[in-house]
C-alpha atoms as a PDB file:
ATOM      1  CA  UNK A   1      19.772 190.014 153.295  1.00  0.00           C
ATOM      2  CA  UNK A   2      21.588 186.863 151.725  1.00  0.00           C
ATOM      3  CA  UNK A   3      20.886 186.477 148.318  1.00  0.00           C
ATOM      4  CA  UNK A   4      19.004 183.109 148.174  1.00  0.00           C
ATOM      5  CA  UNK A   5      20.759 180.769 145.340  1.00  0.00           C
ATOM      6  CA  UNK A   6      19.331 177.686 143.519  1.00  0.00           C
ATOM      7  CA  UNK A   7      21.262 174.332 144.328  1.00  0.00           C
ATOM      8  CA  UNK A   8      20.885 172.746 141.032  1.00  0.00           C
ATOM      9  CA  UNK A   9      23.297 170.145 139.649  1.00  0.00           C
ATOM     10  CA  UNK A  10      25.822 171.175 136.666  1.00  0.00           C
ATOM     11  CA  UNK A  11      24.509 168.882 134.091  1.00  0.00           C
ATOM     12  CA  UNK A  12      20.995 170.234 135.256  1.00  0.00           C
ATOM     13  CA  UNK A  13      21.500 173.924 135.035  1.00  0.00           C
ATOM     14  CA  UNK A  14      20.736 174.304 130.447  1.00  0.00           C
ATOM     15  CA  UNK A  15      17.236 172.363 131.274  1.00  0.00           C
ATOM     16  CA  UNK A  16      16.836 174.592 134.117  1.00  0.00           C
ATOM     17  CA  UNK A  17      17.377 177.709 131.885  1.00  0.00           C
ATOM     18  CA  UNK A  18      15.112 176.331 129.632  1.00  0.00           C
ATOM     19  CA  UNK A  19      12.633 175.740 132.529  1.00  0.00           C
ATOM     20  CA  UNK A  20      12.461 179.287 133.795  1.00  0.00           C
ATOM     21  CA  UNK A  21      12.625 180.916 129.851  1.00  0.00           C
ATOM     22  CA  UNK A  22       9.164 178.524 129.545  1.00  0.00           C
ATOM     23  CA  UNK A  23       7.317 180.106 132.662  1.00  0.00           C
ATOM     24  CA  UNK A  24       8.561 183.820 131.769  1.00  0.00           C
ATOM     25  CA  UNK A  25       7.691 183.542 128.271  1.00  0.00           C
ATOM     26  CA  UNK A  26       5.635 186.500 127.842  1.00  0.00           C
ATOM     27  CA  UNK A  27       2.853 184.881 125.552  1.00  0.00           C
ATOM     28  CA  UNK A  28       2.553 181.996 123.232  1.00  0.00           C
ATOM     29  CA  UNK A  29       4.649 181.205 120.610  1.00  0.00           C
ATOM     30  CA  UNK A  30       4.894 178.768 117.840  1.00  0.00           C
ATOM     31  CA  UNK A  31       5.524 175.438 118.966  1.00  0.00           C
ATOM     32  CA  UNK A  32       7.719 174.785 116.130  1.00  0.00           C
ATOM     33  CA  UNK A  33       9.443 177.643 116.204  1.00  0.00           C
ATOM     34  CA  UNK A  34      10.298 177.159 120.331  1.00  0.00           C
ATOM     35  CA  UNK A  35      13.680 175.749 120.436  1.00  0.00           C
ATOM     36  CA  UNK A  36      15.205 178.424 118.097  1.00  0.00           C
ATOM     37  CA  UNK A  37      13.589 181.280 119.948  1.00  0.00           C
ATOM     38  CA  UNK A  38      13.744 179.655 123.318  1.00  0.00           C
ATOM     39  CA  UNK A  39      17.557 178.942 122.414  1.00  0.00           C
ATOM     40  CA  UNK A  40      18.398 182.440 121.398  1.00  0.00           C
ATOM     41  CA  UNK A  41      16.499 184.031 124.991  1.00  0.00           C
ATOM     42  CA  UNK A  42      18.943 181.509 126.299  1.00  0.00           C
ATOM     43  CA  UNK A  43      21.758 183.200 124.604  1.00  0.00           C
ATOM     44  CA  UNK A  44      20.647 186.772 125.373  1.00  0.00           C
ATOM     45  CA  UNK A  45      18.796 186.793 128.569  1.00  0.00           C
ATOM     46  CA  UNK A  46      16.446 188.884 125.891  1.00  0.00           C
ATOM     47  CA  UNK A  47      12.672 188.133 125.752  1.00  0.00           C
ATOM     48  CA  UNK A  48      12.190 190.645 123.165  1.00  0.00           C
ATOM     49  CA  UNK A  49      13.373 188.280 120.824  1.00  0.00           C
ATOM     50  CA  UNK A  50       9.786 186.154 121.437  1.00  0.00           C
ATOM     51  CA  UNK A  51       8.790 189.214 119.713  1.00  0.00           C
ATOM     52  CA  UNK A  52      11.569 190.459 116.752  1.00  0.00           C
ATOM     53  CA  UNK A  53      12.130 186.948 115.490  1.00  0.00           C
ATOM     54  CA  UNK A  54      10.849 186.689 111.893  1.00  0.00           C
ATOM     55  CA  UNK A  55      10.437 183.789 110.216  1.00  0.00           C
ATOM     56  CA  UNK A  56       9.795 183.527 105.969  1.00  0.00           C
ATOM     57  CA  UNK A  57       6.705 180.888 105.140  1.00  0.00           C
ATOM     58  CA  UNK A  58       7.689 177.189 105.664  1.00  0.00           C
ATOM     59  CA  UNK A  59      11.670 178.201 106.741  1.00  0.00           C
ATOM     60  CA  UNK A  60      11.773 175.781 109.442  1.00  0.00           C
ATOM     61  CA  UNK A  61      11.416 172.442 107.099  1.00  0.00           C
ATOM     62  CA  UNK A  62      13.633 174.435 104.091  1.00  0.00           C
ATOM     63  CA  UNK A  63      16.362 174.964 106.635  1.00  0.00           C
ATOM     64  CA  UNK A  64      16.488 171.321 108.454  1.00  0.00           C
ATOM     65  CA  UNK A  65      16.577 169.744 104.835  1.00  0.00           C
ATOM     66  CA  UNK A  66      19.166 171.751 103.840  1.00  0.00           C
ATOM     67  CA  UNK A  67      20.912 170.379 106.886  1.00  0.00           C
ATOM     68  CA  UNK A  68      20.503 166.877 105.958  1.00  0.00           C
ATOM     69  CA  UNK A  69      21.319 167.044 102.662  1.00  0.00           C
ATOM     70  CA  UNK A  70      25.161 168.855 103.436  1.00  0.00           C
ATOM     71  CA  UNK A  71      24.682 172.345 103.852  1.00  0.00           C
ATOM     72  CA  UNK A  72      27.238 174.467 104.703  1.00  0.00           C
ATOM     73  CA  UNK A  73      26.816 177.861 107.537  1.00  0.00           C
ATOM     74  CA  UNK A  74      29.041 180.881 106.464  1.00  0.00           C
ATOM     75  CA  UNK A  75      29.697 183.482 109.140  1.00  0.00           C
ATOM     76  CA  UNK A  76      30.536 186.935 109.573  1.00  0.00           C
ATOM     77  CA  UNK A  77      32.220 186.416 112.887  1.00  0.00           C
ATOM     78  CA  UNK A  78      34.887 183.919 114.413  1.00  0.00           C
ATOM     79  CA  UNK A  79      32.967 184.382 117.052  1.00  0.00           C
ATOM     80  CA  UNK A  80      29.837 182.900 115.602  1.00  0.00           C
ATOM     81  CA  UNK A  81      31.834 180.580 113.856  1.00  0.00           C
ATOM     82  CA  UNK A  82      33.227 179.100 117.292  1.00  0.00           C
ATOM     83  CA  UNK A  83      30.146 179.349 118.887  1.00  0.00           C
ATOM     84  CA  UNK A  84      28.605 176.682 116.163  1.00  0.00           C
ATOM     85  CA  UNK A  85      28.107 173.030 116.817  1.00  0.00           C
ATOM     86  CA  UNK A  86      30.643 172.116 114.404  1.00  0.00           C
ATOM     87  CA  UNK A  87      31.016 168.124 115.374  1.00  0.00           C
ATOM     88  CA  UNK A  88      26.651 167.931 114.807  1.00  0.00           C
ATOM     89  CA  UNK A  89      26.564 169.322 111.532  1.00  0.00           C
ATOM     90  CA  UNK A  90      29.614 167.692 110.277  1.00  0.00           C
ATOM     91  CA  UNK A  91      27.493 163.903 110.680  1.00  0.00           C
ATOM     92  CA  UNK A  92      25.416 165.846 107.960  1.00  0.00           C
ATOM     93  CA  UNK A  93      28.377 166.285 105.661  1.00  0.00           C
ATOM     94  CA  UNK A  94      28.208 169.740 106.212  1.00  0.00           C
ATOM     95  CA  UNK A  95      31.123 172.824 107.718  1.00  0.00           C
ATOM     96  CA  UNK A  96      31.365 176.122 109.152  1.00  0.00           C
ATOM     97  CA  UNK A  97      33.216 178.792 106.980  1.00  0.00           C
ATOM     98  CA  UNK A  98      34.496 182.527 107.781  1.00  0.00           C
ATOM     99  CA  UNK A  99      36.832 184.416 105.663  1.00  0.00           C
ATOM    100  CA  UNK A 100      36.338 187.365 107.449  1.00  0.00           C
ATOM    101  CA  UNK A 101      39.997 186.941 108.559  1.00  0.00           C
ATOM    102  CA  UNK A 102      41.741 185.992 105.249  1.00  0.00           C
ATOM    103  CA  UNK A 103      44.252 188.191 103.711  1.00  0.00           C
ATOM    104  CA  UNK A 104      43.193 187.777 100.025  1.00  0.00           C
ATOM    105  CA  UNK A 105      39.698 189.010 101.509  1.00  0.00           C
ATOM    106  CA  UNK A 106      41.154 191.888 103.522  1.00  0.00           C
ATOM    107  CA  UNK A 107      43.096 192.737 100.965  1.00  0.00           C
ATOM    108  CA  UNK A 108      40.359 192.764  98.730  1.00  0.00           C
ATOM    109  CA  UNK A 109      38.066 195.037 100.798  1.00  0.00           C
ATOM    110  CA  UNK A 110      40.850 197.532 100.691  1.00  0.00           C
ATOM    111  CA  UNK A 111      41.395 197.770  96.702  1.00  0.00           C
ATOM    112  CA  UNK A 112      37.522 197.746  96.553  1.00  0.00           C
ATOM    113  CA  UNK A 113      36.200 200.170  99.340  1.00  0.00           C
ATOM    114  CA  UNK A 114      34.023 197.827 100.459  1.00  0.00           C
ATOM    115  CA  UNK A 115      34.392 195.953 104.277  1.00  0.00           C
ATOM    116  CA  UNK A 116      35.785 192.709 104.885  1.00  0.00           C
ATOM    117  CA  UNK A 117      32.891 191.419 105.514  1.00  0.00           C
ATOM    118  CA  UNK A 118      31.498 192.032 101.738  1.00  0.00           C
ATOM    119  CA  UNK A 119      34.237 190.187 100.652  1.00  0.00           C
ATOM    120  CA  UNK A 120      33.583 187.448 102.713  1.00  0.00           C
ATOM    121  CA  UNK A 121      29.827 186.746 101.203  1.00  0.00           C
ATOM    122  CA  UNK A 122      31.921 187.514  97.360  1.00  0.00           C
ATOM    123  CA  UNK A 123      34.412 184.564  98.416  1.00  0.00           C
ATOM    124  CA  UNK A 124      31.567 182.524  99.397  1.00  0.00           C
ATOM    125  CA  UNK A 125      29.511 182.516  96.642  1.00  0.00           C
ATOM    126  CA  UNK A 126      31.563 179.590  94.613  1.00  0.00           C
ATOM    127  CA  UNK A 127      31.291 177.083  97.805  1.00  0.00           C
ATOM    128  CA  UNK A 128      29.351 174.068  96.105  1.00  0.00           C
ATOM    129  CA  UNK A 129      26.349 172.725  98.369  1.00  0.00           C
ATOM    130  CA  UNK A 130      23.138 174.105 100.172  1.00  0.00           C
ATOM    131  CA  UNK A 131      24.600 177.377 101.617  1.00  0.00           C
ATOM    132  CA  UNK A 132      23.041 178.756 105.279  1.00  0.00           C
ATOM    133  CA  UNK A 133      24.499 182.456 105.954  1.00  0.00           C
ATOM    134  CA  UNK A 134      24.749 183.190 109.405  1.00  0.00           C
ATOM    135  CA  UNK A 135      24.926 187.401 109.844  1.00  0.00           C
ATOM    136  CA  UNK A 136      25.050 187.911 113.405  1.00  0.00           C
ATOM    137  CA  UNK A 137      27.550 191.680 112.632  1.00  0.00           C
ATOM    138  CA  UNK A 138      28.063 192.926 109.840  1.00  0.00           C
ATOM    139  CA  UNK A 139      24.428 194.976 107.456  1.00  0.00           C
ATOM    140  CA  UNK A 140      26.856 195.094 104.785  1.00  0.00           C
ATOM    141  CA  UNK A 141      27.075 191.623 104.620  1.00  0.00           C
ATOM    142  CA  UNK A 142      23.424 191.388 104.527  1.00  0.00           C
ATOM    143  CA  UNK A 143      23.529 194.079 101.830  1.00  0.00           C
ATOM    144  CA  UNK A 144      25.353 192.522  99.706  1.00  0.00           C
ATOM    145  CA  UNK A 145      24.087 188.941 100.136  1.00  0.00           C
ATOM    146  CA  UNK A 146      20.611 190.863  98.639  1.00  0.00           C
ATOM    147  CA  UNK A 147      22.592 192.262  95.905  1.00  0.00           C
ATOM    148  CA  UNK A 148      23.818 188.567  95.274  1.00  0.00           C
ATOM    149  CA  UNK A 149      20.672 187.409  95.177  1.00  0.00           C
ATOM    150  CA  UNK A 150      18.959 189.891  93.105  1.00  0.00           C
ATOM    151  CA  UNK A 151      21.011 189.536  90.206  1.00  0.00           C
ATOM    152  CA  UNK A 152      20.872 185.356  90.576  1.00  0.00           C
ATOM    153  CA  UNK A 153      24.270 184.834  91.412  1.00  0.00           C
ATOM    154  CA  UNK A 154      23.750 182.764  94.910  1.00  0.00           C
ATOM    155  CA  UNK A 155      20.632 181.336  96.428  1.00  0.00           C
ATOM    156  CA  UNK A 156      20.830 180.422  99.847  1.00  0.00           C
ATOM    157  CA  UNK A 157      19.254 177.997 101.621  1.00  0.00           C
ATOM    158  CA  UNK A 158      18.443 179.816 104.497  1.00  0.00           C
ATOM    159  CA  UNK A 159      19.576 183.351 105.746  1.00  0.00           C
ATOM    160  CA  UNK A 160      19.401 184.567 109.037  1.00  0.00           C
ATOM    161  CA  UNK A 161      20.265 187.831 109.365  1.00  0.00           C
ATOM    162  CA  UNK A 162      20.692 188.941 113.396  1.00  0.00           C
ATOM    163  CA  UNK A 163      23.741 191.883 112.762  1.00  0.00           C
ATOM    164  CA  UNK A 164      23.521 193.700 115.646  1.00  0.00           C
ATOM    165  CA  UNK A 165      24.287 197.792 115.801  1.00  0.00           C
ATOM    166  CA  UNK A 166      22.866 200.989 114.331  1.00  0.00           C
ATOM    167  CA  UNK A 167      24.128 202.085 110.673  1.00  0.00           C
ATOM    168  CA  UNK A 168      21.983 200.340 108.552  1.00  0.00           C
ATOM    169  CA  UNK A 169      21.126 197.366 110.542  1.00  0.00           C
ATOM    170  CA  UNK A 170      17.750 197.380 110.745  1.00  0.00           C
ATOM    171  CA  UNK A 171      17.561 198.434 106.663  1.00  0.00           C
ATOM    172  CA  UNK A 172      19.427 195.511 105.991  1.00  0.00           C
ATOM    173  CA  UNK A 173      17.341 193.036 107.582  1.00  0.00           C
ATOM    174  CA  UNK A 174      14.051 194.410 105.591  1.00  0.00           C
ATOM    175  CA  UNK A 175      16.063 193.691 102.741  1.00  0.00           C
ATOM    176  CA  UNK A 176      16.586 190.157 102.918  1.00  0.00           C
ATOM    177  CA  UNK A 177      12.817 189.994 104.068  1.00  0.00           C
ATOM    178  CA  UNK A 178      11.731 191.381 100.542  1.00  0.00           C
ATOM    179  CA  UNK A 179      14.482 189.091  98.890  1.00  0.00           C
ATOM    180  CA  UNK A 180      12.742 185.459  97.583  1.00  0.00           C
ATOM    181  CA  UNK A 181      14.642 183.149 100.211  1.00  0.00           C
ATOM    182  CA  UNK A 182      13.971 181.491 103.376  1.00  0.00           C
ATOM    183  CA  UNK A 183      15.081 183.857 106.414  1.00  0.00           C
ATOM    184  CA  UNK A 184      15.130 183.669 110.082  1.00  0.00           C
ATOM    185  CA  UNK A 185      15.765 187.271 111.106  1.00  0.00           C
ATOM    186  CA  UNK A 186      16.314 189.100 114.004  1.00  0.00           C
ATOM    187  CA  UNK A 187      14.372 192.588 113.423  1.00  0.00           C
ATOM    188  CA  UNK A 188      15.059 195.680 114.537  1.00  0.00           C
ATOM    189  CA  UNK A 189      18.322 196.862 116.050  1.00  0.00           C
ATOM    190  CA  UNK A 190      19.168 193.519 118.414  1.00  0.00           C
ATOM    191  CA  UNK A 191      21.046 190.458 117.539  1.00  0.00           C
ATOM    192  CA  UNK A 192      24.585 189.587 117.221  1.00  0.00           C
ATOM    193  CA  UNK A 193      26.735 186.343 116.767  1.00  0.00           C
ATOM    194  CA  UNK A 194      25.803 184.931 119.672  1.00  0.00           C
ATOM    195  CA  UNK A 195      22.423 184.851 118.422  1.00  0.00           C
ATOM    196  CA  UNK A 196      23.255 183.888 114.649  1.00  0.00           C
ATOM    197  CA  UNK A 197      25.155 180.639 116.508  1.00  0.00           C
ATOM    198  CA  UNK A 198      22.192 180.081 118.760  1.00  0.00           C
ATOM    199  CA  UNK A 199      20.038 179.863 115.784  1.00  0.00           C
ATOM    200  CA  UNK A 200      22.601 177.111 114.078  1.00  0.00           C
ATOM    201  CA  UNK A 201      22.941 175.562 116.833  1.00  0.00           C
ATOM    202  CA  UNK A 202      18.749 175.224 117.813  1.00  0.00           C
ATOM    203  CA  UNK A 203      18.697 174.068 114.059  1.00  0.00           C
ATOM    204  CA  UNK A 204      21.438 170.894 114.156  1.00  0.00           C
ATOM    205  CA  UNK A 205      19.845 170.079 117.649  1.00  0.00           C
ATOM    206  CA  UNK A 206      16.021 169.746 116.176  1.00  0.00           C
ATOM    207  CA  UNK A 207      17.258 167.516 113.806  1.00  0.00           C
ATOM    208  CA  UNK A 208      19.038 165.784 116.046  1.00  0.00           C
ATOM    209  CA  UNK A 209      15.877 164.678 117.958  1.00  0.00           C
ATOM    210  CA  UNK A 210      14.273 163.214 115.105  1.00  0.00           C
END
């Protein structure tokens, strides 16, 4: 038998995504929460997010006016880096950072013994600004963005902390949620960058329908 397919326009295919992730939701959720979790099942194909997605007291309002007033997102990932409305948040005054390719940061991470990607969150510290960290790879990061925190030398805006993998991932994550900041965080074992840019990009979009 011929698989049946839907004739649906091009510019009519996101809504009609969005459509189908609304009638297969497997229970309520938040209604202000929605478009980030709706937007991240959309990225995934994962309903277990309605479910793992954790979200610190009042996050949602802390995060969009860090937005407006300039806030910058720092990655762990090119990949979530490209996957970031970059144009949007720029009409906020703000830009998408990752040094996880620098040589000064690799080179770093060698003399140190630490990853690349605990260099990156070192190098970002001095960016001036509201500062959003977007960890959709790398616990260490997450680890050492705690370890930042602890001893007062960054607070972030916002944190959301979606590594994906099995070393320490789901460790990390509980860290942050004991740390005093706003988080958005994927917990357990799933996540990745495309869900770290999914939850950028749900964020710049919200505002943008103000």
């Amino acid at each position: 038998m011929k698989a049946k397919l839907e004739r649906i326009a091009p510019m009519d295919i996101e809504s009609r995504s969005f459509e189908i992730i609304t009638n297969e939701l497997p229970h309520e959720i938040d209604g202000s929460l929605a478009p980030i979790i709706k937007r991240v099942i959309h990225a995934t194909a994962d309903f277990e997010f309605a479910d793992t997605l954790c979200f610190s007291e009042g996050v949602l309002e802390k995060a969009l006016e860090a937005i407006k007033n300039g806030a910058s997102i720092i990655t762990d990932t090119t990949m979530a880096k490209a996957g970031i409305n970059k144009r949007l948040l720029k009409n906020y005054g703000g830009e998408v950072y990752c040094f996880i390719g620098d040589e000064d940061v690799a080179q770093a991470a060698l003399k140190n013994g630490t990853t690349r990607a605990v260099e990156s969150m070192e190098k970002a510290a001095p960016l001036k600004g509201p500062l959003i960290f977007a960890i959709g790879n790398a616990p260490t990061a997450l680890v050492k963005l705690h370890e930042m925190i602890e001893q007062g030398r960054i607070n972030p805006a916002l944190v959301i902390g979606v590594p994906v993998g099995f070393v320490n991932v789901v460790q990390s994550k509980e860290l942050i949620m004991e740390a005093d900041v706003p988080y958005i965080i994927a917990r357990g074992r799933k996540g990745g960058s495309n869900v770290a840019a999914a939850i950028c990009n749900a964020l710049i979009y919200m505002l943008g329908r103000e």
